[in-house]
PDB file of N, CA and C in Angstrom:
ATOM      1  N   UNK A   1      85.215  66.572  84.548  1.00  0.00           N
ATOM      2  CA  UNK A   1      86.428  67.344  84.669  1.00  0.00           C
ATOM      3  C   UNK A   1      86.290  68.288  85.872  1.00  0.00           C
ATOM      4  N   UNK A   2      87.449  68.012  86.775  1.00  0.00           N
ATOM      5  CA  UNK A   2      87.234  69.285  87.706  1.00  0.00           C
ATOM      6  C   UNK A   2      87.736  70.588  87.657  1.00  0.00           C
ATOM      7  N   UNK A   3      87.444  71.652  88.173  1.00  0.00           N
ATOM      8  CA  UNK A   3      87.917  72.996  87.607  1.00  0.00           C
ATOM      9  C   UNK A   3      88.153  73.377  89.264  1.00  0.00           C
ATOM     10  N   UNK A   4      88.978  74.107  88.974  1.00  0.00           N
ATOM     11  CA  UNK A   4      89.508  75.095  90.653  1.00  0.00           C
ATOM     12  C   UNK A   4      88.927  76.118  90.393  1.00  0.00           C
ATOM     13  N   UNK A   5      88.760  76.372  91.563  1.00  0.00           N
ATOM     14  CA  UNK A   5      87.883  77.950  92.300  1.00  0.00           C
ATOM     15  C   UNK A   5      88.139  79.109  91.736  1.00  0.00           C
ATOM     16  N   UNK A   6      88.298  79.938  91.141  1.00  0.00           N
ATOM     17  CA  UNK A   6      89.107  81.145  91.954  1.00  0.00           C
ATOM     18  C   UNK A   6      88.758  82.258  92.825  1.00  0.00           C
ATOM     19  N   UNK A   7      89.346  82.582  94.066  1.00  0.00           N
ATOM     20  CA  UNK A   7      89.499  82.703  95.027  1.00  0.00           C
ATOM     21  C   UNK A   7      89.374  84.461  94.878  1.00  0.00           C
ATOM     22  N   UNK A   8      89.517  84.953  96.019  1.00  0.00           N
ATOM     23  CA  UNK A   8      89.295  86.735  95.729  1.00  0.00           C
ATOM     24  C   UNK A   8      90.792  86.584  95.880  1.00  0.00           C
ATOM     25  N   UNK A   9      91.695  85.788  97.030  1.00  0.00           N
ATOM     26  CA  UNK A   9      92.859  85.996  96.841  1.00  0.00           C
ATOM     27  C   UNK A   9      93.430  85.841  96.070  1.00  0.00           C
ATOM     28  N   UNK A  10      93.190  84.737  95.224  1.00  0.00           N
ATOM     29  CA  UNK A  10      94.015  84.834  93.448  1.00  0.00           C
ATOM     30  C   UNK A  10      94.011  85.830  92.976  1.00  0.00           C
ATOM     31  N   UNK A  11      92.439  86.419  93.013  1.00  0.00           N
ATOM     32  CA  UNK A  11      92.467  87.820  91.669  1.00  0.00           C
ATOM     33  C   UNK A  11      93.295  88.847  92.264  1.00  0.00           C
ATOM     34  N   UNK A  12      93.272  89.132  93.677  1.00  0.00           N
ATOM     35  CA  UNK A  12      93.846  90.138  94.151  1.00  0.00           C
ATOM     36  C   UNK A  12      95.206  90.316  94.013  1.00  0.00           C
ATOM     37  N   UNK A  13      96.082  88.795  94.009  1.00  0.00           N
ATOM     38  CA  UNK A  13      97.254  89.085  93.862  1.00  0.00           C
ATOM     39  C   UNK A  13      97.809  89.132  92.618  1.00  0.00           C
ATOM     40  N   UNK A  14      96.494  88.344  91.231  1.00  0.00           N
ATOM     41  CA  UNK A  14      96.741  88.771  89.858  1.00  0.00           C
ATOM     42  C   UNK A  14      96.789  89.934  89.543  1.00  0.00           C
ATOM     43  N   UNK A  15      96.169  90.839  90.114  1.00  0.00           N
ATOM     44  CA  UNK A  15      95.711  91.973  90.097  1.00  0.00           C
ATOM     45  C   UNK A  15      97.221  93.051  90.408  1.00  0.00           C
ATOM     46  N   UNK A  16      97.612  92.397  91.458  1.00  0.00           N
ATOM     47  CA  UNK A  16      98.625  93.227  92.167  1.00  0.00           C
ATOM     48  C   UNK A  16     100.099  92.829  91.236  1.00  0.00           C
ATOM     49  N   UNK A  17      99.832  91.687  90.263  1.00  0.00           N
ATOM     50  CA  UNK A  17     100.881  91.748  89.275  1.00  0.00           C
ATOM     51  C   UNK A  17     101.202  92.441  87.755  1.00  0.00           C
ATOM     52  N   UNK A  18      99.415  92.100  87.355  1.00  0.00           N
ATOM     53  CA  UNK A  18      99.070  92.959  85.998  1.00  0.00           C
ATOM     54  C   UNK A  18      99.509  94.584  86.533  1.00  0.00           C
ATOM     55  N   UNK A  19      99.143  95.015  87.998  1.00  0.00           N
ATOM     56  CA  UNK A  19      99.444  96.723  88.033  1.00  0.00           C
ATOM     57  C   UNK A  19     100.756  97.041  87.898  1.00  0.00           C
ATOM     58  N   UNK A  20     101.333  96.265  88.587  1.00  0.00           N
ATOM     59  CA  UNK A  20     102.745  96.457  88.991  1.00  0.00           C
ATOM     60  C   UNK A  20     103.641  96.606  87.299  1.00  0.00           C
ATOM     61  N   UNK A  21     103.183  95.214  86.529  1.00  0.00           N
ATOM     62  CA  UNK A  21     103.428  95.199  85.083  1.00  0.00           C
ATOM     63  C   UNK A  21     103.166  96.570  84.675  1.00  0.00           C
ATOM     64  N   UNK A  22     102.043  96.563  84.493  1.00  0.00           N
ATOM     65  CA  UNK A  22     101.447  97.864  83.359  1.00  0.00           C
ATOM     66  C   UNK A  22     101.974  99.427  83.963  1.00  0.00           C
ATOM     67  N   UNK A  23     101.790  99.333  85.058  1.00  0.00           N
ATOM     68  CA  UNK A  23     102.285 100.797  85.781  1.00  0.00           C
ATOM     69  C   UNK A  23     104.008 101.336  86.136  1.00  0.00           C
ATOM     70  N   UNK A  24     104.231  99.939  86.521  1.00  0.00           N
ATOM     71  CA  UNK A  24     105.469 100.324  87.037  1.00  0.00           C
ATOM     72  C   UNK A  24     105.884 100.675  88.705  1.00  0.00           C
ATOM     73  N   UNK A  25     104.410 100.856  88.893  1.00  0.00           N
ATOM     74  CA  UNK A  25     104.605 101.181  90.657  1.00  0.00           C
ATOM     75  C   UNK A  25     104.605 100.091  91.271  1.00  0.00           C
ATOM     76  N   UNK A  26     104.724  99.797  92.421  1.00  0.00           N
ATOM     77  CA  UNK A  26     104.689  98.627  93.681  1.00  0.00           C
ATOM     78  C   UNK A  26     103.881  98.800  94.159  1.00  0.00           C
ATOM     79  N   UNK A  27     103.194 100.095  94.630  1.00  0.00           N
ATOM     80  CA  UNK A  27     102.657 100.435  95.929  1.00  0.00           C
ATOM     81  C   UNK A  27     101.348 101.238  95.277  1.00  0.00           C
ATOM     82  N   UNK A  28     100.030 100.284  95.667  1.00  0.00           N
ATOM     83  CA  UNK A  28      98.769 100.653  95.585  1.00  0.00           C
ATOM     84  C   UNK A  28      98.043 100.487  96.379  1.00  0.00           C
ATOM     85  N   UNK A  29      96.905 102.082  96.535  1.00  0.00           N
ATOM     86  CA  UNK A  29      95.725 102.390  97.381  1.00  0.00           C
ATOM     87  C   UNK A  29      94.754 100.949  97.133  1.00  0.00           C
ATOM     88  N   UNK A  30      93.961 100.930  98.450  1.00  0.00           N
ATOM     89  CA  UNK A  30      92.988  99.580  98.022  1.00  0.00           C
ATOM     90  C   UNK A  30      91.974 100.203  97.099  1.00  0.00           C
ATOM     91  N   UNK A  31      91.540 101.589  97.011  1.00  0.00           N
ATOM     92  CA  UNK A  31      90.822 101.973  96.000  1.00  0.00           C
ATOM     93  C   UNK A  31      91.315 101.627  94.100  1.00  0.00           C
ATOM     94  N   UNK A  32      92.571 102.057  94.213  1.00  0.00           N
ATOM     95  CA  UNK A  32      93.146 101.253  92.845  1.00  0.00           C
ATOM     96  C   UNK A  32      92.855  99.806  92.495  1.00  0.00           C
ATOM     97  N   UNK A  33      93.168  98.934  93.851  1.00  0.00           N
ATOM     98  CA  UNK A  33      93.066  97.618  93.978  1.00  0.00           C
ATOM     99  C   UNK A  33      91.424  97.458  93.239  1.00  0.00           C
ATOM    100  N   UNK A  34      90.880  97.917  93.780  1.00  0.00           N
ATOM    101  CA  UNK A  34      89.474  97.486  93.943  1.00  0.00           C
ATOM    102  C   UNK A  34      88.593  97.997  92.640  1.00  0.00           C
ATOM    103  N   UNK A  35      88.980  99.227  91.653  1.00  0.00           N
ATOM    104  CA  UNK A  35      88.950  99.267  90.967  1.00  0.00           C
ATOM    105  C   UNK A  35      89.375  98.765  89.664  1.00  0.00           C
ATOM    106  N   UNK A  36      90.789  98.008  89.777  1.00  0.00           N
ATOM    107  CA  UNK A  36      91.243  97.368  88.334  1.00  0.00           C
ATOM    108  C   UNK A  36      90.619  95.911  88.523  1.00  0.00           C
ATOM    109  N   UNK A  37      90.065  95.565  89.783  1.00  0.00           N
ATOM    110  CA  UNK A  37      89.691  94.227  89.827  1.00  0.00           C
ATOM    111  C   UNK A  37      88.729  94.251  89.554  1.00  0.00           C
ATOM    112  N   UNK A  38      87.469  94.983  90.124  1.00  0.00           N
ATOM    113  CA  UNK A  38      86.327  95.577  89.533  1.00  0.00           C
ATOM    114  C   UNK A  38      85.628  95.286  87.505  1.00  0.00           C
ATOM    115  N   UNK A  39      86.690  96.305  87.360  1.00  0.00           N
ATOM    116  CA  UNK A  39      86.544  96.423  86.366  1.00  0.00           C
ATOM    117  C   UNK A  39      87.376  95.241  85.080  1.00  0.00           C
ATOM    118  N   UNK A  40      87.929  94.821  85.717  1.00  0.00           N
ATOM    119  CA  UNK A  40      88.240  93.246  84.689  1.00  0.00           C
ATOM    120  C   UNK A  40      87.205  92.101  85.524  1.00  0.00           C
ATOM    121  N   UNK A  41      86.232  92.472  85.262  1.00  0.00           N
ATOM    122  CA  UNK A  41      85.255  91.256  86.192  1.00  0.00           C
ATOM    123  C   UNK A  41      85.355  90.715  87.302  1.00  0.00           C
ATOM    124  N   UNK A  42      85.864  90.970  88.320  1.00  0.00           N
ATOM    125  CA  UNK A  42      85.947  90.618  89.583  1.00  0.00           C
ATOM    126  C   UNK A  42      85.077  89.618  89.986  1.00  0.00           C
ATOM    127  N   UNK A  43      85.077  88.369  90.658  1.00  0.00           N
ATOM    128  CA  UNK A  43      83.723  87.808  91.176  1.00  0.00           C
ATOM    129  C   UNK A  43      83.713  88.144  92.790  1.00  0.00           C
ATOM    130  N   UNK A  44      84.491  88.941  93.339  1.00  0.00           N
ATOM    131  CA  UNK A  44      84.407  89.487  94.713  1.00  0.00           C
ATOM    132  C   UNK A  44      83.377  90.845  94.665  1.00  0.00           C
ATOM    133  N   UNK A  45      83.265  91.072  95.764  1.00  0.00           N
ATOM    134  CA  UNK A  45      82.439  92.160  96.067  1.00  0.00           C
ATOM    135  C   UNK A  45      83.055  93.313  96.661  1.00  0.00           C
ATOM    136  N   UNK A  46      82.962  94.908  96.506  1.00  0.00           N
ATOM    137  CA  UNK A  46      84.020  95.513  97.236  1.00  0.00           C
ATOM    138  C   UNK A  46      84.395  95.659  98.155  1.00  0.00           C
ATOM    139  N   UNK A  47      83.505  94.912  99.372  1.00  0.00           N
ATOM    140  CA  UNK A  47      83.652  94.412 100.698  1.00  0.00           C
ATOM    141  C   UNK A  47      84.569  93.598 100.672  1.00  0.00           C
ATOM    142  N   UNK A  48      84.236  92.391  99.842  1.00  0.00           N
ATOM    143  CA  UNK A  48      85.286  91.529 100.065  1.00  0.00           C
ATOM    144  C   UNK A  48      86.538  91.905  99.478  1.00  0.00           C
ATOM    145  N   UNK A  49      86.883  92.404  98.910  1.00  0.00           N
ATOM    146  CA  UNK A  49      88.241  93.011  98.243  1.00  0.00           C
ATOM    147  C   UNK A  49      88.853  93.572  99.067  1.00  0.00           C
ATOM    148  N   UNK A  50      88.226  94.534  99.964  1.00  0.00           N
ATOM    149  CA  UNK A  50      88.605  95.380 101.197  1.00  0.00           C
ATOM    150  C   UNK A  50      88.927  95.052 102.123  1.00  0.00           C
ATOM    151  N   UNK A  51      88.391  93.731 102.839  1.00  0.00           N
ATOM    152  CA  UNK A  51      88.394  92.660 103.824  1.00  0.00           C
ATOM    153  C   UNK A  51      89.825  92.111 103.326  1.00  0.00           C
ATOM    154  N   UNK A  52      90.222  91.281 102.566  1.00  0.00           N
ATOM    155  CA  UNK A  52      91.170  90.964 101.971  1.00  0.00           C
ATOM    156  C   UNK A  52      92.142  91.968 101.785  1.00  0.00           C
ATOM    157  N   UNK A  53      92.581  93.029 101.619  1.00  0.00           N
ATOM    158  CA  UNK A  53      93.938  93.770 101.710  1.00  0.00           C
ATOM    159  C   UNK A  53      93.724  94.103 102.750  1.00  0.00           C
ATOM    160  N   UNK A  54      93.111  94.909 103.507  1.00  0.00           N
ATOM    161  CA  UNK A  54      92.897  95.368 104.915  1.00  0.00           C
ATOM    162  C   UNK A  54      93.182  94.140 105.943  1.00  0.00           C
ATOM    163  N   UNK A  55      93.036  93.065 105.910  1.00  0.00           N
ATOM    164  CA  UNK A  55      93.336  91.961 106.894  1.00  0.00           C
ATOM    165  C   UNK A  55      93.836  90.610 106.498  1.00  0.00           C
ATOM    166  N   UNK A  56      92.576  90.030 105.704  1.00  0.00           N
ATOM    167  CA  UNK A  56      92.973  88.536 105.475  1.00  0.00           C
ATOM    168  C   UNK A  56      94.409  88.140 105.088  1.00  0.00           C
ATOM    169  N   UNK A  57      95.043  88.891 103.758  1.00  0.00           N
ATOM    170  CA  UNK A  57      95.934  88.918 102.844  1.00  0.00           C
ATOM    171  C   UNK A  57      97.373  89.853 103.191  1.00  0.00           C
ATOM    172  N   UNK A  58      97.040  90.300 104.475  1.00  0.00           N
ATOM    173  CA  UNK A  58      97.702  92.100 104.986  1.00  0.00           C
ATOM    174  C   UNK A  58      98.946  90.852 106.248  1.00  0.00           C
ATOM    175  N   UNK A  59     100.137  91.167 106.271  1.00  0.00           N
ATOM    176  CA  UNK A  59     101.174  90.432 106.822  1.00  0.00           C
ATOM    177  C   UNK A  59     100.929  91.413 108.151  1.00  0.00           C
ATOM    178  N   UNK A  60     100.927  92.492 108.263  1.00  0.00           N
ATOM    179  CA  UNK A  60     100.822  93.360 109.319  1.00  0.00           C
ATOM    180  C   UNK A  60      99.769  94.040 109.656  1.00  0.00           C
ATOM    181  N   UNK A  61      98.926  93.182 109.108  1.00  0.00           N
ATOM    182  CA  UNK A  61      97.142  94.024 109.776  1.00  0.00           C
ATOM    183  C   UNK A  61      97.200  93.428 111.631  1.00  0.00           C
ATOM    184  N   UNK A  62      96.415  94.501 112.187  1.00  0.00           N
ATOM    185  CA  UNK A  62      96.771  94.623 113.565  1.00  0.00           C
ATOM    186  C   UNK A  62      95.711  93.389 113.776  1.00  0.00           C
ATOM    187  N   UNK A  63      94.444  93.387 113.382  1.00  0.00           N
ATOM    188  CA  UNK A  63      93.688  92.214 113.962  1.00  0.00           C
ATOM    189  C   UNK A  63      93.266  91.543 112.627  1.00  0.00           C
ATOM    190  N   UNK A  64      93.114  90.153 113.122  1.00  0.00           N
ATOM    191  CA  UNK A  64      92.942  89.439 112.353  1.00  0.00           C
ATOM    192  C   UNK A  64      91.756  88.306 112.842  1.00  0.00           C
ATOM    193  N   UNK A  65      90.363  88.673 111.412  1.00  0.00           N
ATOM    194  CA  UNK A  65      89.050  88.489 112.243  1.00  0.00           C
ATOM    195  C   UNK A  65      89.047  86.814 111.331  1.00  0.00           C
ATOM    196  N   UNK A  66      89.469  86.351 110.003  1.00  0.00           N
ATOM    197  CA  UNK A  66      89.749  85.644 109.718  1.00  0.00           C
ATOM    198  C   UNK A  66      90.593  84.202 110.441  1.00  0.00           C
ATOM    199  N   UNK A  67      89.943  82.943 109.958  1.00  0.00           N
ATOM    200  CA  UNK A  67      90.506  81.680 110.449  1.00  0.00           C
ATOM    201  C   UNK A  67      91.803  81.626 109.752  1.00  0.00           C
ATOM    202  N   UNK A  68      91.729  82.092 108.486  1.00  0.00           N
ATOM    203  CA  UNK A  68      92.554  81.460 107.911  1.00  0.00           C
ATOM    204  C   UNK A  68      93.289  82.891 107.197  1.00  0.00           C
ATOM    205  N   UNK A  69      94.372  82.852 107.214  1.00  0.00           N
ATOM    206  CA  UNK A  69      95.072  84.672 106.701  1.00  0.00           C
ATOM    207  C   UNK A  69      96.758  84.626 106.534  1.00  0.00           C
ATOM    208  N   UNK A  70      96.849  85.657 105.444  1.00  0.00           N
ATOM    209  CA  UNK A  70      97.991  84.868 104.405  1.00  0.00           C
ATOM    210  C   UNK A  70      98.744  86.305 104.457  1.00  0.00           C
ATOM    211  N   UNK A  71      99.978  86.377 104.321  1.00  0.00           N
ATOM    212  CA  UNK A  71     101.091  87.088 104.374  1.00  0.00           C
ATOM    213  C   UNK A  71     101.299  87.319 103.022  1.00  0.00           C
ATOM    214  N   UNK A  72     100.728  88.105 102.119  1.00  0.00           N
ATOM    215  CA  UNK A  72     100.945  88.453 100.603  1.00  0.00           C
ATOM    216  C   UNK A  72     101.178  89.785 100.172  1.00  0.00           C
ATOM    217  N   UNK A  73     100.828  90.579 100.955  1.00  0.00           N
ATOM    218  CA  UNK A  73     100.462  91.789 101.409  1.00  0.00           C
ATOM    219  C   UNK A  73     101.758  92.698 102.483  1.00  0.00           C
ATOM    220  N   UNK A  74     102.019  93.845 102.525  1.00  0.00           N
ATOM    221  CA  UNK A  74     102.208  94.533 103.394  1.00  0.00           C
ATOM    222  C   UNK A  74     101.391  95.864 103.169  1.00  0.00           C
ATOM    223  N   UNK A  75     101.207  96.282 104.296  1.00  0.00           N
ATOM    224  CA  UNK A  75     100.183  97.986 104.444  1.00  0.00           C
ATOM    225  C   UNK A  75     101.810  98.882 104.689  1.00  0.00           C
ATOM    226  N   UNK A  76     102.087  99.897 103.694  1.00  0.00           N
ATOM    227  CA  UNK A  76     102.989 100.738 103.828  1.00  0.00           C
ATOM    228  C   UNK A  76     102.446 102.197 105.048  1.00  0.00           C
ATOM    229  N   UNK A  77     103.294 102.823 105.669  1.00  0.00           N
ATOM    230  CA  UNK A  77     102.520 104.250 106.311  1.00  0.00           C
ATOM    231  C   UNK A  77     101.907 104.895 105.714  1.00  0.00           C
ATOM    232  N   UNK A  78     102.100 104.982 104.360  1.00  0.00           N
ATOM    233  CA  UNK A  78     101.507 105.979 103.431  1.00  0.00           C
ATOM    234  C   UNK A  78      99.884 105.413 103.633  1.00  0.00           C
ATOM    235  N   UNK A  79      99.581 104.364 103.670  1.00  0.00           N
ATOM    236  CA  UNK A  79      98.184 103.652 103.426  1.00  0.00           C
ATOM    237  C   UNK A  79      98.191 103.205 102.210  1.00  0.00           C
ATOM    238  N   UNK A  80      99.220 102.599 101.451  1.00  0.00           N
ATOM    239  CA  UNK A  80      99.526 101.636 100.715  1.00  0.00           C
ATOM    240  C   UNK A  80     100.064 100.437 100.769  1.00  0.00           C
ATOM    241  N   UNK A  81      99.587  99.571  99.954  1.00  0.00           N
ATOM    242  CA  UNK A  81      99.975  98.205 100.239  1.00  0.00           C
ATOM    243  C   UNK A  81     100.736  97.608  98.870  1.00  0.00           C
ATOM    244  N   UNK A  82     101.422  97.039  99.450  1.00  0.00           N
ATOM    245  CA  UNK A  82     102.502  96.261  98.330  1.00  0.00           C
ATOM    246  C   UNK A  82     102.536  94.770  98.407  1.00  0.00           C
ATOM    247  N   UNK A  83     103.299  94.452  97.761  1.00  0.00           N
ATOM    248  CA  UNK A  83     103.339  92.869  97.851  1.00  0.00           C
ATOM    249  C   UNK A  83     104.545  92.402  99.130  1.00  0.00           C
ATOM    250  N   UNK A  84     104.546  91.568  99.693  1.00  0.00           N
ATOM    251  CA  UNK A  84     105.020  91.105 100.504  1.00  0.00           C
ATOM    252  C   UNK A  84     106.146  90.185 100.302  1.00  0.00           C
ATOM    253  N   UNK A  85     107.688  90.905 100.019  1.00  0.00           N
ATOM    254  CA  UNK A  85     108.649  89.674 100.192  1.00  0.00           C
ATOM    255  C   UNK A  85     109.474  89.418 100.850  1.00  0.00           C
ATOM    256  N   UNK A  86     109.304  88.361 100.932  1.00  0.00           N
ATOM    257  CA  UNK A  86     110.396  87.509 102.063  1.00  0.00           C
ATOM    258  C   UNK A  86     111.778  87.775 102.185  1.00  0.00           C
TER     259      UNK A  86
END
């Protein structure tokens, strides 16, 4: 039987749905991020969590050190990031 991956970007954007659910807000610090993922078992590291909203996953991160990088994300002025819709 084969099983799929999961990805830091899955959890991150599970992550960014359970908050949104439970809280009510849109708009979270990557420290929040990195803590509710954290702490429901994360298999990322907080580097990589950070790497991932800060760029990989970020629609408007200024550089992009990643091959491969996904528009899921926006970085608000505040230094919050939300989900990204079209």
């Amino acid at each position: 039987m084969l099983t799929e991956k999961i990805t830091c970007r899955d959890e991150l954007l599970n992550a960014f749905k359970n908050l949104i659910a439970s809280t009510g807000k849109k708009e979270f610090s990557i420290q929040e991020i990195k803590d509710y993922m954290l702490r429901n078992g994360s298999i990322s590291t907080e580097k990589t969590i950070e790497a991932h909203v800060r760029y990989r996953c970020c629609a408007n991160a200024k550089k992009r050190y990643h091959a491969t990088n996904y528009d899921d994300l926006i970085r608000l002025e505040s230094g919050l990031y939300s989900l990204f819709t079209r």
